[in-house]
C-alpha atoms as a PDB file:
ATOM      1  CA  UNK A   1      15.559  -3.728   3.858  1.00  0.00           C
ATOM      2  CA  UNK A   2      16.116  -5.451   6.649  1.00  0.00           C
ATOM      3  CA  UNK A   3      12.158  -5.985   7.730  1.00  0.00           C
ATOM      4  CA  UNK A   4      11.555  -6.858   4.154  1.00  0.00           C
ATOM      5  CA  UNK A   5      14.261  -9.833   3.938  1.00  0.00           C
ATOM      6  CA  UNK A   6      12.953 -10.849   7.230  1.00  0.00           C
ATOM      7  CA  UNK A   7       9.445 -10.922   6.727  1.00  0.00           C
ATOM      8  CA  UNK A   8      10.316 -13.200   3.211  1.00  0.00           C
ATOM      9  CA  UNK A   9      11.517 -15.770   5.572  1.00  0.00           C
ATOM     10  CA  UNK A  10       8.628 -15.864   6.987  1.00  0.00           C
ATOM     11  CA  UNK A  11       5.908 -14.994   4.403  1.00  0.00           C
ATOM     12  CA  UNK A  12       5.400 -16.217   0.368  1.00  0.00           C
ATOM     13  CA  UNK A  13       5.971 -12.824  -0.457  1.00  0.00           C
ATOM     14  CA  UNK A  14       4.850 -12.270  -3.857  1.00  0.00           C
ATOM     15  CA  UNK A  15       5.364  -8.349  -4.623  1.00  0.00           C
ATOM     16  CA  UNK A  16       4.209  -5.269  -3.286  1.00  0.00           C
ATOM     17  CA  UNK A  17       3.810  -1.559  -5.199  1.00  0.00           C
ATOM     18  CA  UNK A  18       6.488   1.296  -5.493  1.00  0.00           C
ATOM     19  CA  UNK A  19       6.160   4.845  -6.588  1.00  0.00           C
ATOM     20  CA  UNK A  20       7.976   5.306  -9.361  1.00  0.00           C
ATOM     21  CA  UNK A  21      10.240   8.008  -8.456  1.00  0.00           C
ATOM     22  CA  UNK A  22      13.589   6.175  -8.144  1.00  0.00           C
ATOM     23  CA  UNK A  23      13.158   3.396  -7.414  1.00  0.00           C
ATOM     24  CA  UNK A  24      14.576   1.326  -9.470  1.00  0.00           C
ATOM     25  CA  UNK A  25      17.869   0.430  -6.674  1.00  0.00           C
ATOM     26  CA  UNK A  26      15.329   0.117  -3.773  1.00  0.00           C
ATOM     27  CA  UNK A  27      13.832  -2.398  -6.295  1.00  0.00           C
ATOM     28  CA  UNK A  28      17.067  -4.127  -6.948  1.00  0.00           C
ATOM     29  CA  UNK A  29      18.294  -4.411  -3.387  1.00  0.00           C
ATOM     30  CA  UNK A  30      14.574  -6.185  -2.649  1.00  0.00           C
ATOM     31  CA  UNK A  31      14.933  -8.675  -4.832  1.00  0.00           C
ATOM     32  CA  UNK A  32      18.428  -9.745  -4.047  1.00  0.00           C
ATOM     33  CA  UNK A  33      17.363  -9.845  -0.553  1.00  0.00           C
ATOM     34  CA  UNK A  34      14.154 -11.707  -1.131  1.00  0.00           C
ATOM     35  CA  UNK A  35      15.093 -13.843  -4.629  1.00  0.00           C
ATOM     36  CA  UNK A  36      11.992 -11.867  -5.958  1.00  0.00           C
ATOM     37  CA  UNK A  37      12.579 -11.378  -9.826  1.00  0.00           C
ATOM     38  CA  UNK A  38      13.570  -7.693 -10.662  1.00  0.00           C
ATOM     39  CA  UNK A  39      10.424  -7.636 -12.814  1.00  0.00           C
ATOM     40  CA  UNK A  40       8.135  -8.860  -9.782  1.00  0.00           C
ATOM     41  CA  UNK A  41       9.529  -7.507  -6.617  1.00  0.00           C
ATOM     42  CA  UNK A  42       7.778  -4.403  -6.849  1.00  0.00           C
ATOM     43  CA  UNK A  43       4.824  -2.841  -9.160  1.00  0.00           C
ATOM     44  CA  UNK A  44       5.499   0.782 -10.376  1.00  0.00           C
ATOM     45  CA  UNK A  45       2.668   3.317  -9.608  1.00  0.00           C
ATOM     46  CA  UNK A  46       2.688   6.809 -10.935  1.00  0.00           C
ATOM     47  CA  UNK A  47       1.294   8.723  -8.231  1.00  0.00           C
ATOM     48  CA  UNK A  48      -1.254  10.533 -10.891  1.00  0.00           C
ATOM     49  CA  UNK A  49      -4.867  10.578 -11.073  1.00  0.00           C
ATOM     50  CA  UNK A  50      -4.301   7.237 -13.306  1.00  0.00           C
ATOM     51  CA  UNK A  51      -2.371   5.519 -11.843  1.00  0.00           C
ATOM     52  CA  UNK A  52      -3.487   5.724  -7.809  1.00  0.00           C
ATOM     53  CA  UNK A  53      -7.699   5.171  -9.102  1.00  0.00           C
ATOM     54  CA  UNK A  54      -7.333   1.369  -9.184  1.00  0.00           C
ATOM     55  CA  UNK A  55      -5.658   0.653  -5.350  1.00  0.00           C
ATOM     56  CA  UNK A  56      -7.930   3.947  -4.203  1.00  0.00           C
ATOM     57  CA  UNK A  57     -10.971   2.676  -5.000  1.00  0.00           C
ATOM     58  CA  UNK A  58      -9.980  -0.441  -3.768  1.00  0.00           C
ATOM     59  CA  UNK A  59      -8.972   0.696  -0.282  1.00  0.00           C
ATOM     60  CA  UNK A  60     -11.562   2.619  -0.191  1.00  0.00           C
ATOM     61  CA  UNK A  61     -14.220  -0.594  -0.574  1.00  0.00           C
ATOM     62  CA  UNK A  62     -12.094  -2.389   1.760  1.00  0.00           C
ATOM     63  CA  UNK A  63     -12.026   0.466   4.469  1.00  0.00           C
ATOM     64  CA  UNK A  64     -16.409   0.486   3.638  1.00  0.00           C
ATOM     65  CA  UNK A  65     -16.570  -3.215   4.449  1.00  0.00           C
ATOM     66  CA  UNK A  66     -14.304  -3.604   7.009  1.00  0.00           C
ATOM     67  CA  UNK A  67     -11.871  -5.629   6.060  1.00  0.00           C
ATOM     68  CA  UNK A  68      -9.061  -2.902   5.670  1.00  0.00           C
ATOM     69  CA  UNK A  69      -7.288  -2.314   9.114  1.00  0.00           C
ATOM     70  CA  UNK A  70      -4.309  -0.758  10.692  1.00  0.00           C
ATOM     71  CA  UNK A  71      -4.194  -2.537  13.567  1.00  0.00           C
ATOM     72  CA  UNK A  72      -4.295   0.571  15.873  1.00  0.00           C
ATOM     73  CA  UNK A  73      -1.080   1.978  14.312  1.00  0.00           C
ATOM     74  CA  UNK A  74      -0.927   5.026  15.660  1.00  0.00           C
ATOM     75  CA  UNK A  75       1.390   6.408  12.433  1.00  0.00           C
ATOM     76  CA  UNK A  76      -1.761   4.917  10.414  1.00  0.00           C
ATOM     77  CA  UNK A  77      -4.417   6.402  12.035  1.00  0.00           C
ATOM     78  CA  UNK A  78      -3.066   9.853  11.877  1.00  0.00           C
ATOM     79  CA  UNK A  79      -1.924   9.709   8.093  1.00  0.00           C
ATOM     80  CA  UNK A  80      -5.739   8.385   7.215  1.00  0.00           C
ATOM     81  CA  UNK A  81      -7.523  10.750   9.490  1.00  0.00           C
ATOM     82  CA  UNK A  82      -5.090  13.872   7.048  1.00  0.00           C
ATOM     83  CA  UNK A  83      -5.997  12.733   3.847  1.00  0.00           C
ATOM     84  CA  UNK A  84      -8.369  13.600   1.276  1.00  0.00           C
ATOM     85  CA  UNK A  85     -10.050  11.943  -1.689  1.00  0.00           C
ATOM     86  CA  UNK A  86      -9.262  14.066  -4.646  1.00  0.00           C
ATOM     87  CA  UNK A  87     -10.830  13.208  -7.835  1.00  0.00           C
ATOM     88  CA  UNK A  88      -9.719  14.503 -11.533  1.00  0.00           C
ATOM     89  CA  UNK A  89     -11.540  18.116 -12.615  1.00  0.00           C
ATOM     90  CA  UNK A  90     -11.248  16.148 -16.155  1.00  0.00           C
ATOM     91  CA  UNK A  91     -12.787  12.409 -15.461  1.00  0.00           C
ATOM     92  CA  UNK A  92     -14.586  12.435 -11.735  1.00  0.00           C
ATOM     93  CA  UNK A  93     -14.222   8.974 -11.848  1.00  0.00           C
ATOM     94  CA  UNK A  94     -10.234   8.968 -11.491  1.00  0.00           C
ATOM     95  CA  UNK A  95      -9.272  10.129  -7.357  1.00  0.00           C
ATOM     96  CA  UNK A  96      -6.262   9.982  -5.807  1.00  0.00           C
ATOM     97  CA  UNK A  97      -4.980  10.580  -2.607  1.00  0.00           C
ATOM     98  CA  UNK A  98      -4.346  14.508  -1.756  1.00  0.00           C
ATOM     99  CA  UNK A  99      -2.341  15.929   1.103  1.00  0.00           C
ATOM    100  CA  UNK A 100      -2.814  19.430   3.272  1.00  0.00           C
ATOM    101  CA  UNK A 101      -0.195  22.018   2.313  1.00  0.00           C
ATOM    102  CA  UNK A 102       2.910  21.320   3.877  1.00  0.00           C
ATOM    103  CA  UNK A 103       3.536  25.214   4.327  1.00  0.00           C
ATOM    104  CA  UNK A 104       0.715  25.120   6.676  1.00  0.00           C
ATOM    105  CA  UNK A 105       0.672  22.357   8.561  1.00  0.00           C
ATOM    106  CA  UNK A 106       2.766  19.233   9.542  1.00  0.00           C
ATOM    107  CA  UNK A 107       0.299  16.772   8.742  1.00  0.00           C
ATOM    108  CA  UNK A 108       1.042  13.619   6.550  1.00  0.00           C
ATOM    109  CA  UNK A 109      -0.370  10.963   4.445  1.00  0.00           C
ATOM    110  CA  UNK A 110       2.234   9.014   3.567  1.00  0.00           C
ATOM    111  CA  UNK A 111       0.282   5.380   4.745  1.00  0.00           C
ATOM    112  CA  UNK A 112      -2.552   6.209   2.452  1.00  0.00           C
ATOM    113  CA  UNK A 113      -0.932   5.961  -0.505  1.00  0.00           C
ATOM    114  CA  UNK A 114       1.519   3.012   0.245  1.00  0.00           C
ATOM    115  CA  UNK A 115      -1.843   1.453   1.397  1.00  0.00           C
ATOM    116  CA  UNK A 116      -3.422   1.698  -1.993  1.00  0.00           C
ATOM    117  CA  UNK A 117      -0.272   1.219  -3.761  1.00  0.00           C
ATOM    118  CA  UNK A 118      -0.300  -2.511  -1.751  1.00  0.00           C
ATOM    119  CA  UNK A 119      -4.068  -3.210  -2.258  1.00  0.00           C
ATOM    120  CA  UNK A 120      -3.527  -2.192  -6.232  1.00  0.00           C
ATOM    121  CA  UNK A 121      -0.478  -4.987  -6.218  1.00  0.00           C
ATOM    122  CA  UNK A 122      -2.463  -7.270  -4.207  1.00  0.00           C
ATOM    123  CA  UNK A 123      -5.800  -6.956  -6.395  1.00  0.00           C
ATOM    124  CA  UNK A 124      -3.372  -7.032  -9.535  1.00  0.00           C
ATOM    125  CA  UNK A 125      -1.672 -10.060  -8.772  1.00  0.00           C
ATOM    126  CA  UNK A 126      -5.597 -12.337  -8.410  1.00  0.00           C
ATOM    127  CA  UNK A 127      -5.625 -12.051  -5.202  1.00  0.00           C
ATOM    128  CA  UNK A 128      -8.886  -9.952  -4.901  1.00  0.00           C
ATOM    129  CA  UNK A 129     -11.107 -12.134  -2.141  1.00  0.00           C
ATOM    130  CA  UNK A 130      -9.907 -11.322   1.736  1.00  0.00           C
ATOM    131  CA  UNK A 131      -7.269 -14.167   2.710  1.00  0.00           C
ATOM    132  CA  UNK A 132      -7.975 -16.204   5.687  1.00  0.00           C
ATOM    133  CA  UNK A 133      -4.890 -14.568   8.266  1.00  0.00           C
ATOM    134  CA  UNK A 134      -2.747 -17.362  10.023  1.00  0.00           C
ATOM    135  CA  UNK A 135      -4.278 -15.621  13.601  1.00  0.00           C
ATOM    136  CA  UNK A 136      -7.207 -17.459  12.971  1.00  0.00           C
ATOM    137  CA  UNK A 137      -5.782 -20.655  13.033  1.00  0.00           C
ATOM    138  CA  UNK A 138      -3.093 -19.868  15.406  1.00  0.00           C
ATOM    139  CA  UNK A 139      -4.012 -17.426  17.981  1.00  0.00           C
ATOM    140  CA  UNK A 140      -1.962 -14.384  18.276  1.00  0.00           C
ATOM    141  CA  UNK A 141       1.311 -14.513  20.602  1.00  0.00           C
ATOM    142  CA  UNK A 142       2.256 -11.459  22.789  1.00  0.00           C
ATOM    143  CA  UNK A 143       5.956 -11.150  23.750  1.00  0.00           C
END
């Protein structure tokens, strides 16, 4: 919560996207921290074949192009270089994000689907062409 309230004094934030499974007080505690409306703070995902197709196929055009990166995160890397694209044995043109069995290994996606649950708010909320990022006016500062 912390990052969040910090990064809004920084940044226009103007939402982000949640799974659905309770969280409904994480939502509540973001927007008192950030003044985000309730109602905008976050954008509910089911993490079904439904509702993960629209930020999936958008990360996936983004990670295509170029223009999706992690900035060496090593966290990142790892949870992309797990995951799997599964699509829907009743409509192949719904996927979703599918992780190895947990009884067999200790390996994690957790940033691919909080990736495409960001692009899917991002896209949703009009802003669909690449932003121009303040480094490129600005240079980056190392500390």
């Amino acid at each position: 919560y912390r990052d969040v309230a910090a990064d809004a004094e920084h940044f226009n934030i103007r939402g982000g996207g949640a799974d659905r499974w309770s969280m409904m007080p994480v939502i509540q505690e973001i927007a008192k921290r950030t003044s985000l409306p309730v109602n905008e703070a976050l954008m509910l995902v089911e993490q079904t074949y439904k509702g993960m197709t629209p930020g999936m196929t958008g990360l996936m055009a983004l990670v295509k192009t170029g223009q999706f990166r992690h900035h060496g995160n090593p966290v990142a890397a790892w949870c992309f270089d797990n995951v799997q694209v599964r699509k829907a044995p009743y409509d192949p043109e719904l996927i979703r994000p599918d992780k190895p069995d947990r009884s067999k290994t200790g390996k994690r996606i957790d940033a691919v689907p909080a990736a495409a649950m960001a692009v899917d708010a991002w896209r949703s909320r009009g802003a669909v062409e690449p932003q121009r990022s303040a480094y490129e006016d600005h240079g980056l500062l190392v500390v």
